[in-house]
Protein backbone atom coordinates (compact mmCIF):
# COMPACT_ATOMS: atom_id res chain seq x y z
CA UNK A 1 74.66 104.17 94.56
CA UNK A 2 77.15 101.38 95.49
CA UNK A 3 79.05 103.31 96.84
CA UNK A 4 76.49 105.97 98.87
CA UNK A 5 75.61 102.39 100.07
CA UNK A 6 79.06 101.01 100.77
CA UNK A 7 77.42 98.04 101.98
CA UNK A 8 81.05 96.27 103.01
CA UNK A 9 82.13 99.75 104.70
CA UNK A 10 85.04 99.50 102.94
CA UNK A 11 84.69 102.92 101.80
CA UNK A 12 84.53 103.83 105.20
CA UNK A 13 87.38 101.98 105.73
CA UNK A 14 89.93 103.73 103.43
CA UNK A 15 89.11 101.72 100.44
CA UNK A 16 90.65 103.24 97.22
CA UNK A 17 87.58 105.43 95.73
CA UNK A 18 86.47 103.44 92.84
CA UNK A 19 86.32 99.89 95.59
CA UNK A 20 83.00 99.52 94.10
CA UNK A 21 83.67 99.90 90.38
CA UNK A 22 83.43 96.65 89.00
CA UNK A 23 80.56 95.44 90.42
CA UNK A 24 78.54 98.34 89.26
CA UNK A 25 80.02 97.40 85.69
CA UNK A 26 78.47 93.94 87.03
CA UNK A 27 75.23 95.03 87.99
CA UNK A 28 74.77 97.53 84.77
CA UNK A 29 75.48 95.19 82.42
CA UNK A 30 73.23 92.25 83.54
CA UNK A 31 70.56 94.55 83.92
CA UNK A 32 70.94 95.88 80.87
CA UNK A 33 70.73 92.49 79.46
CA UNK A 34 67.69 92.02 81.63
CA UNK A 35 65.71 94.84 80.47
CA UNK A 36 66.33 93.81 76.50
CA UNK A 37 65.40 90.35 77.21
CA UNK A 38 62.42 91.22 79.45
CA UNK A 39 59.18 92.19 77.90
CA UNK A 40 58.12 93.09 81.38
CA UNK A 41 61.39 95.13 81.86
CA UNK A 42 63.29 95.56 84.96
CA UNK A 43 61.68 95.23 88.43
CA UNK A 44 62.91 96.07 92.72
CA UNK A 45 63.26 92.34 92.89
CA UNK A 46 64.84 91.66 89.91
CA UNK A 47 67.40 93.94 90.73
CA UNK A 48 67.80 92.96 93.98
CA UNK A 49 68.25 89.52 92.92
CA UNK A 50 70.98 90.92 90.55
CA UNK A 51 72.91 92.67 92.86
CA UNK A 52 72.80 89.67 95.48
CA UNK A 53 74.81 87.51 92.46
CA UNK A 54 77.62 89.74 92.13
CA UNK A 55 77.92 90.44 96.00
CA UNK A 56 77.73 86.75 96.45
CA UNK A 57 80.20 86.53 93.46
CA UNK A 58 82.73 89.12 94.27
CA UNK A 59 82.10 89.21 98.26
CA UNK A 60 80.99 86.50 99.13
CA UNK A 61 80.26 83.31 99.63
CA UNK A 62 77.91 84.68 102.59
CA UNK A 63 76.07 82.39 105.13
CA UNK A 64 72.20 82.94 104.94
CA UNK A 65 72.43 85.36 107.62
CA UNK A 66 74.99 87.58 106.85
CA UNK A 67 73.33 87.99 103.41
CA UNK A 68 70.38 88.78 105.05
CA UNK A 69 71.81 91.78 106.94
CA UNK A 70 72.95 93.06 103.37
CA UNK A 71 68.95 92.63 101.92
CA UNK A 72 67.97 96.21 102.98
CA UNK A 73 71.23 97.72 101.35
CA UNK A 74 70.20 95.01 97.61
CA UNK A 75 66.61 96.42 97.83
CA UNK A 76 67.10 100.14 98.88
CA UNK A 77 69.49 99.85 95.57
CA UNK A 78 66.71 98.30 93.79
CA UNK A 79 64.41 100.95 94.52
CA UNK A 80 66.50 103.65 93.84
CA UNK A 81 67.43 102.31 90.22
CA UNK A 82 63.71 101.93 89.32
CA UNK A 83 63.34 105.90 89.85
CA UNK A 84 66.28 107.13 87.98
């Protein structure tokens, strides 16, 4: 999904393949600590949120509106995770 997304376009760029491989390690294994510490398991804005860390983390540090221009790409993400 990360890198269908490749939110940085570094992909698109000439990145090596696997540019977004450890953040998705990131991003799978808070959420998998999420959803066994949730009772209410794992929600679009929870995982949203999630992804925003480790972009801010890895990425970042972005200015409030350059993370905003990434939002859609965190929540379209979000969404997709909830359906698989």
């Amino acid at each position: 999904m990360l890198d269908q997304a490749d939110i940085e376009g570094l992909l698109a760029a000439g990145a090596p393949a696997d540019e977004y491989a450890t953040e998705a390690t990131m991003i799978s294994r808070t959420m998998m600590r999420l959803r066994s510490d949730s009772a209410t398991g794992l929600t679009i804005d929870g995982i949203a949120n999630v992804i925003r860390e480790v972009w801010q983390e890895m990425f970042g540090p972005f200015e409030p509106a350059a993370l905003a221009v990434r939002e859609p790409a965190f929540r379209k993400i979000a969404v997709r995770c909830i359906g698989e």
